[in-house]
C-alpha atoms as a PDB file:
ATOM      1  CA  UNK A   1     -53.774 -40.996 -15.426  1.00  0.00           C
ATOM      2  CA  UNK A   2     -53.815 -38.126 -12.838  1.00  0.00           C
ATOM      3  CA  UNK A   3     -52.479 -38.315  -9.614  1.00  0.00           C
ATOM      4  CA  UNK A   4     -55.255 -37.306  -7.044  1.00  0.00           C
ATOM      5  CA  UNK A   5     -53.653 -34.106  -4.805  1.00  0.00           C
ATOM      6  CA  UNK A   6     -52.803 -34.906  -1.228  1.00  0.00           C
ATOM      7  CA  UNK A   7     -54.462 -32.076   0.720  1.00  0.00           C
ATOM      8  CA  UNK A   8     -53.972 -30.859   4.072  1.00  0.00           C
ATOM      9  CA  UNK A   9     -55.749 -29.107   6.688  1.00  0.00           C
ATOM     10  CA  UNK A  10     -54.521 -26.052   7.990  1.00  0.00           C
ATOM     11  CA  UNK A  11     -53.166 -27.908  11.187  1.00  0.00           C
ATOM     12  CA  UNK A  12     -51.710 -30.549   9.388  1.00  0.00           C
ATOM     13  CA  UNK A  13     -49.532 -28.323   7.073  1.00  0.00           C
ATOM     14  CA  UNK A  14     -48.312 -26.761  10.397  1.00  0.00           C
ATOM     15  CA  UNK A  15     -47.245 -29.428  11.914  1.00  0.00           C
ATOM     16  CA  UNK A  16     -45.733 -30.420   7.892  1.00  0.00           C
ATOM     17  CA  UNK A  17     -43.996 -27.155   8.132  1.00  0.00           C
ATOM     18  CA  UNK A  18     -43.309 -27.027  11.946  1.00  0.00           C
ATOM     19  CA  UNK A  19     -44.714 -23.911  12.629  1.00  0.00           C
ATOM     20  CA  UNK A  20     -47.566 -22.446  14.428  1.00  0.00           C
ATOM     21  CA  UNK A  21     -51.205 -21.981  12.882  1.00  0.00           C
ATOM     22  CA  UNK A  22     -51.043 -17.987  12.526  1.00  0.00           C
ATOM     23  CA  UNK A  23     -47.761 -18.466  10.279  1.00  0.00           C
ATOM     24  CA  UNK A  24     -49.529 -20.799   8.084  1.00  0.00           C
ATOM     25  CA  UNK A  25     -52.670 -17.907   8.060  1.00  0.00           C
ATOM     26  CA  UNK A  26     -49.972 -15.274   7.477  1.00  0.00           C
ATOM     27  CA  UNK A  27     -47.977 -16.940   4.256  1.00  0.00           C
ATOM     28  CA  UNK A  28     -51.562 -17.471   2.826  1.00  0.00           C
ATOM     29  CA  UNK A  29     -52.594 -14.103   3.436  1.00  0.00           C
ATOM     30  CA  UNK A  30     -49.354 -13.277   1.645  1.00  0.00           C
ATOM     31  CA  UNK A  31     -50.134 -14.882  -1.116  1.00  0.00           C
ATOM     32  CA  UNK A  32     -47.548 -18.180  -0.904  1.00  0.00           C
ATOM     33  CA  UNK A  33     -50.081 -20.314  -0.027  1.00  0.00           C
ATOM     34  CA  UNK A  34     -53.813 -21.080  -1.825  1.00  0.00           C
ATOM     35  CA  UNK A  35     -56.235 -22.406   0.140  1.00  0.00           C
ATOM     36  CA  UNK A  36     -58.641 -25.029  -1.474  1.00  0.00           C
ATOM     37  CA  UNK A  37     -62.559 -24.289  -1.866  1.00  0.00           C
ATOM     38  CA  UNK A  38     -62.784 -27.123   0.559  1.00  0.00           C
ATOM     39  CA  UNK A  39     -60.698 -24.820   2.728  1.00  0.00           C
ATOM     40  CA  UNK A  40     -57.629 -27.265   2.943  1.00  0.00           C
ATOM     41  CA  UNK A  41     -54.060 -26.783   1.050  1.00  0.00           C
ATOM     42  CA  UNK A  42     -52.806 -28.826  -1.594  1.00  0.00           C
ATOM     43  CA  UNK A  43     -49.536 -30.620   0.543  1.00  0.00           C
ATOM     44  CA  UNK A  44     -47.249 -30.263  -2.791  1.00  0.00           C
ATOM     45  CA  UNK A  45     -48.447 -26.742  -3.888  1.00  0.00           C
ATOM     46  CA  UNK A  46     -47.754 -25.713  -0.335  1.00  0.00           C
ATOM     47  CA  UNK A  47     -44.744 -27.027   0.109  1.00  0.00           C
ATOM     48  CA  UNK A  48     -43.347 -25.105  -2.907  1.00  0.00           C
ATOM     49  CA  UNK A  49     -45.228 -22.062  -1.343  1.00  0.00           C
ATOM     50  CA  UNK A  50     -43.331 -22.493   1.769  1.00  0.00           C
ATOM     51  CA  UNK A  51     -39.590 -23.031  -0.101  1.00  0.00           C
ATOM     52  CA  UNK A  52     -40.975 -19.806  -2.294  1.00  0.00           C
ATOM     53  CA  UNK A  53     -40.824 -17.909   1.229  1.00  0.00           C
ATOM     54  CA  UNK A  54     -38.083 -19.148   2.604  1.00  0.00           C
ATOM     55  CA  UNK A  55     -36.251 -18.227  -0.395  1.00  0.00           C
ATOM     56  CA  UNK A  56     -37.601 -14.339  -0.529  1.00  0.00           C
ATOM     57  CA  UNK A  57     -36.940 -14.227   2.854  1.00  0.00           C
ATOM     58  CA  UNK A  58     -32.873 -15.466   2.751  1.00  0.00           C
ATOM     59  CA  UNK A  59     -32.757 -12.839  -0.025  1.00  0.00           C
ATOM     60  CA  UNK A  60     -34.182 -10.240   2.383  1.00  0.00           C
ATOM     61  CA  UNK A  61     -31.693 -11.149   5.167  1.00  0.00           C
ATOM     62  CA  UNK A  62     -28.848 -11.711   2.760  1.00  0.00           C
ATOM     63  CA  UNK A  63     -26.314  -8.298   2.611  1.00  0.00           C
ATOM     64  CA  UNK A  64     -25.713  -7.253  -0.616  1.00  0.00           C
ATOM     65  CA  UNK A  65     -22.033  -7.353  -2.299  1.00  0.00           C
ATOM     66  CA  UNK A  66     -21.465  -3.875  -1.404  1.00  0.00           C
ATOM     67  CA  UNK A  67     -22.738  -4.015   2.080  1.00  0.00           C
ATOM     68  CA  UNK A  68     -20.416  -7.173   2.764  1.00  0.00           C
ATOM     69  CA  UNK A  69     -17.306  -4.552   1.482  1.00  0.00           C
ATOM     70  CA  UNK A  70     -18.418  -2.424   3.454  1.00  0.00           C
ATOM     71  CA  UNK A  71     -18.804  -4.251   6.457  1.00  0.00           C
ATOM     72  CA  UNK A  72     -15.476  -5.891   5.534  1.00  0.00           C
ATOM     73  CA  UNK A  73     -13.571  -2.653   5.250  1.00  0.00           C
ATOM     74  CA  UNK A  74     -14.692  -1.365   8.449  1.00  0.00           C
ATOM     75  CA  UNK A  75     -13.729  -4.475  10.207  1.00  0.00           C
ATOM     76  CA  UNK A  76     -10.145  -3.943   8.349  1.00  0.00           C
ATOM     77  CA  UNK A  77     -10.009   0.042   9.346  1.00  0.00           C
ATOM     78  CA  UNK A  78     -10.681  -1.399  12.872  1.00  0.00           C
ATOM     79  CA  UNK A  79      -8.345  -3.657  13.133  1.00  0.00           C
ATOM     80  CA  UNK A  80      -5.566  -1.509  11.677  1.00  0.00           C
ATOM     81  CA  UNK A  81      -6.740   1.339  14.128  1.00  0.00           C
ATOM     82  CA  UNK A  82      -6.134  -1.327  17.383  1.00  0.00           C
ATOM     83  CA  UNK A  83      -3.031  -2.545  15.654  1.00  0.00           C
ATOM     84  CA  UNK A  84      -1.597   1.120  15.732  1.00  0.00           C
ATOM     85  CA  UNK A  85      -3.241   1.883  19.371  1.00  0.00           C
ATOM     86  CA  UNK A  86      -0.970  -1.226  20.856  1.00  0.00           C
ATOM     87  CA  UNK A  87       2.152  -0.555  18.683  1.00  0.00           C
ATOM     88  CA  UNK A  88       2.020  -3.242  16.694  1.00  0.00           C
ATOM     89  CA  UNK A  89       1.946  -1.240  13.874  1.00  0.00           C
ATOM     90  CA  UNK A  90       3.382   2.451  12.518  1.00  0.00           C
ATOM     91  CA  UNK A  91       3.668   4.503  10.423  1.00  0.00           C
ATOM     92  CA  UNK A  92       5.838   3.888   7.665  1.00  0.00           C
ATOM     93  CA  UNK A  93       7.216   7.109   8.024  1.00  0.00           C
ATOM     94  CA  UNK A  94       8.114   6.210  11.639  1.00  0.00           C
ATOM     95  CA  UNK A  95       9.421   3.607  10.665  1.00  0.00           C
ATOM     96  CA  UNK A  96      11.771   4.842   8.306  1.00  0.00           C
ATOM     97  CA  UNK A  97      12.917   7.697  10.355  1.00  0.00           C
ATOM     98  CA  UNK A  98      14.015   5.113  12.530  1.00  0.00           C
ATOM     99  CA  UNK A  99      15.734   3.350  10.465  1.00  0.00           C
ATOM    100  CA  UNK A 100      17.428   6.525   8.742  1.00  0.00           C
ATOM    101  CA  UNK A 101      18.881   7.112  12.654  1.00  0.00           C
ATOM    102  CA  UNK A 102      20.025   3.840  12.961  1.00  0.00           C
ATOM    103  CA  UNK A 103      22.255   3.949   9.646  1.00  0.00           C
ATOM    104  CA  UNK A 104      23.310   7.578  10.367  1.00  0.00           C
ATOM    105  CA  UNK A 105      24.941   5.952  13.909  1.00  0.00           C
ATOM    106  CA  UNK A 106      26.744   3.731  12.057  1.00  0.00           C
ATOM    107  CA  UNK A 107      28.200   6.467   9.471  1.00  0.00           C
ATOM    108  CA  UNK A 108      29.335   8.194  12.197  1.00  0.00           C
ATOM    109  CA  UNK A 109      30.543   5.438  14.347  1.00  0.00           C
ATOM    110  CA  UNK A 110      32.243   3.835  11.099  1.00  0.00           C
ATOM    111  CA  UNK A 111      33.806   7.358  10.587  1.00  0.00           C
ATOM    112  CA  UNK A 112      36.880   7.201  12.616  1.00  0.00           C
ATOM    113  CA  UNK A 113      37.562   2.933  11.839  1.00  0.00           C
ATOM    114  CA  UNK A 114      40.423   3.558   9.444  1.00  0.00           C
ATOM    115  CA  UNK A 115      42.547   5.777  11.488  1.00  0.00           C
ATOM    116  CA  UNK A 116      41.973   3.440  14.502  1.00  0.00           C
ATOM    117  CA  UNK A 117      42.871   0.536  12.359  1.00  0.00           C
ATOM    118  CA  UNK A 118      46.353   2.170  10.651  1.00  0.00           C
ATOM    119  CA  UNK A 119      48.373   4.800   9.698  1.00  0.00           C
ATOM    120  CA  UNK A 120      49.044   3.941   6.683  1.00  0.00           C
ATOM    121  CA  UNK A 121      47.075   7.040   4.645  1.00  0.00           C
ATOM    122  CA  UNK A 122      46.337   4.196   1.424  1.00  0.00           C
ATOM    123  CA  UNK A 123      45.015   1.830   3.514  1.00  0.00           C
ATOM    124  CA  UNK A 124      42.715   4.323   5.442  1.00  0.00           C
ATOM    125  CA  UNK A 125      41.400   5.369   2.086  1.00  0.00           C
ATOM    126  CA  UNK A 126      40.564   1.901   0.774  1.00  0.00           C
ATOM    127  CA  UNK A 127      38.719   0.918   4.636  1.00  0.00           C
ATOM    128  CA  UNK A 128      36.654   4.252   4.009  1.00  0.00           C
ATOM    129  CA  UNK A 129      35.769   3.455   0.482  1.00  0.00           C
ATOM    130  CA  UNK A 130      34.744  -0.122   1.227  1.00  0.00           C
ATOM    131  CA  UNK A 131      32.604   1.268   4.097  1.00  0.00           C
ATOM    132  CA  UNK A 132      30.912   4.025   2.406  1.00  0.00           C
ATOM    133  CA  UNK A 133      30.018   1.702  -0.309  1.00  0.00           C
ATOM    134  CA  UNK A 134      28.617  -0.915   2.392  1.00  0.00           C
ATOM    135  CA  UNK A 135      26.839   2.098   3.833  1.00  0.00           C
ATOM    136  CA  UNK A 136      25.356   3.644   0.464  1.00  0.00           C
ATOM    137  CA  UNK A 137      24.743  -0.107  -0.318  1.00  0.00           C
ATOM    138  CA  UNK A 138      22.364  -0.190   2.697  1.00  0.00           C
ATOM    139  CA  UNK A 139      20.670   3.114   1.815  1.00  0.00           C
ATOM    140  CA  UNK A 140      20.104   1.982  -1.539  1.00  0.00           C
ATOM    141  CA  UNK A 141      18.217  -0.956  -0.298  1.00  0.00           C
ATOM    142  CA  UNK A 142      16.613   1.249   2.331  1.00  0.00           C
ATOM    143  CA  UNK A 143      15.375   3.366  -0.016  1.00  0.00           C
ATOM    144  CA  UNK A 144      13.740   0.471  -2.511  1.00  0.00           C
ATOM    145  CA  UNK A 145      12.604  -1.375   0.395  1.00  0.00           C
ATOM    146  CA  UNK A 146      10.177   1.777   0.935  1.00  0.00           C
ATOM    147  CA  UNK A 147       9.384   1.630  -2.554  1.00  0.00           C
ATOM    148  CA  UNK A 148       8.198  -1.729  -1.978  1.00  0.00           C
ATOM    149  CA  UNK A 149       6.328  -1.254   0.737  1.00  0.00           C
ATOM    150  CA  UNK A 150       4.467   2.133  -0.606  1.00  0.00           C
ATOM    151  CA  UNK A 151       3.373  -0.229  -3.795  1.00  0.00           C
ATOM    152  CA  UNK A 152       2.291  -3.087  -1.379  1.00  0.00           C
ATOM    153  CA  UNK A 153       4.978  -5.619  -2.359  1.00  0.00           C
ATOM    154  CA  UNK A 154       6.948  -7.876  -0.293  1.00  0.00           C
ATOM    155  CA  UNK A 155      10.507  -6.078  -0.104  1.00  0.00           C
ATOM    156  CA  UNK A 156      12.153  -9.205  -0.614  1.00  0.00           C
ATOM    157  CA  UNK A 157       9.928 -10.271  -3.784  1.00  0.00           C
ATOM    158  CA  UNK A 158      10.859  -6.591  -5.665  1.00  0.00           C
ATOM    159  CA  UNK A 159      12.233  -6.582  -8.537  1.00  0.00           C
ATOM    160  CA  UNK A 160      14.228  -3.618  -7.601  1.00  0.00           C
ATOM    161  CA  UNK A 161      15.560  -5.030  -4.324  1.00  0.00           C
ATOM    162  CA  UNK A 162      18.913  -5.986  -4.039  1.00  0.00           C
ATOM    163  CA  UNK A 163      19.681  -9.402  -2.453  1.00  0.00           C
ATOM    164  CA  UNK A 164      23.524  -9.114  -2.995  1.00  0.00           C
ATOM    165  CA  UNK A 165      26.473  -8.415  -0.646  1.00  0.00           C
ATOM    166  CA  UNK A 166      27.044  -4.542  -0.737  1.00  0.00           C
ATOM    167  CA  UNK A 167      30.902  -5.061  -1.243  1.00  0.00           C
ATOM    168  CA  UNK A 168      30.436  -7.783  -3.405  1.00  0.00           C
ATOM    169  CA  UNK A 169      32.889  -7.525  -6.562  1.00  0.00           C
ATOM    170  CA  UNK A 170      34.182  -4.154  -5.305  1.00  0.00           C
ATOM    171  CA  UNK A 171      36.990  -5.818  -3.148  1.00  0.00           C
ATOM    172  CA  UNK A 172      40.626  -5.755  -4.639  1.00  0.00           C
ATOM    173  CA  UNK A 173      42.855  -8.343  -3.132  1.00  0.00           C
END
């Protein structure tokens, strides 16, 4: 047995959909709503209408995939740009420059050690090989930490970083 169709007047569905008269006359104008012959809306046809437009219109307001990249890579070149305007962040080329200084200091300040420490020529020779290994040691590591960085990786998680000692198992006792 058929189900008679609750229908609804044109008031009533707007006060079903809770909106105004003219939106009701506009979404059956557009076609997702069909008035009756009696002039009245069938309540379940409408509603479906109604979720129909809703629908369309999220879809309309939704940004595509590539718009939301797009948007999202702005937002990133934006925040990098402030990051580098208060010196948060530089450039890796900076960066390593500085570092580069900081290790040349120490070569040079390391450069007179043995001859403060003794006179004993041997001796000297064995302080300035154990320092210019610690030395080329850190310049090694400089040098793959860079490589880490320029490939995006975590300089501690490389595979080609070294997490040793830079005289370790070059000492003779």
């Amino acid at each position: 047995m058929k189900q008679r169709a609750e229908t609804v007047s044109a008031a009533g569905l707007a006060v079903l959909l809770k909106v105004d008269r003219t939106v009701v006359a506009r979404l059956a104008s557009e076609g997702f709503l069909s008035k009756l012959a009696d002039g009245r809306y069938d309540e379940r046809e409408a509603l479906l209408g109604y979720i129909r437009h809703l629908r369309e219109r999220a879809k309309e307001r939704a940004p595509s995939a590539a718009q939301s990249r797009l948007q999202d890579a702005r937002a990133k070149k934006l925040e990098l740009e402030m990051s580098v305007r208060s010196g948060e962040l530089i450039p890796l080329d900076d960066a390593m420059a500085g570092v580069d200084f900081v290790i040349g200091g120490l070569r040079i300040a390391f450069a007179g050690l043995p001859a403060r420490v003794t006179r004993e020529v041997d001796l000297r020779r064995k302080i300035e090989a154990e320092i210019d290994a610690c030395l080329t040691a850190a310049c090694d590591n400089l040098n793959k930490t860079r490589e880490a960085i320029e490939h995006g990786v975590n300089p501690l998680d490389y595979s080609g970083a070294s997490k040793s000692s830079p005289a370790k198992g070059k000492r003779k006792s």
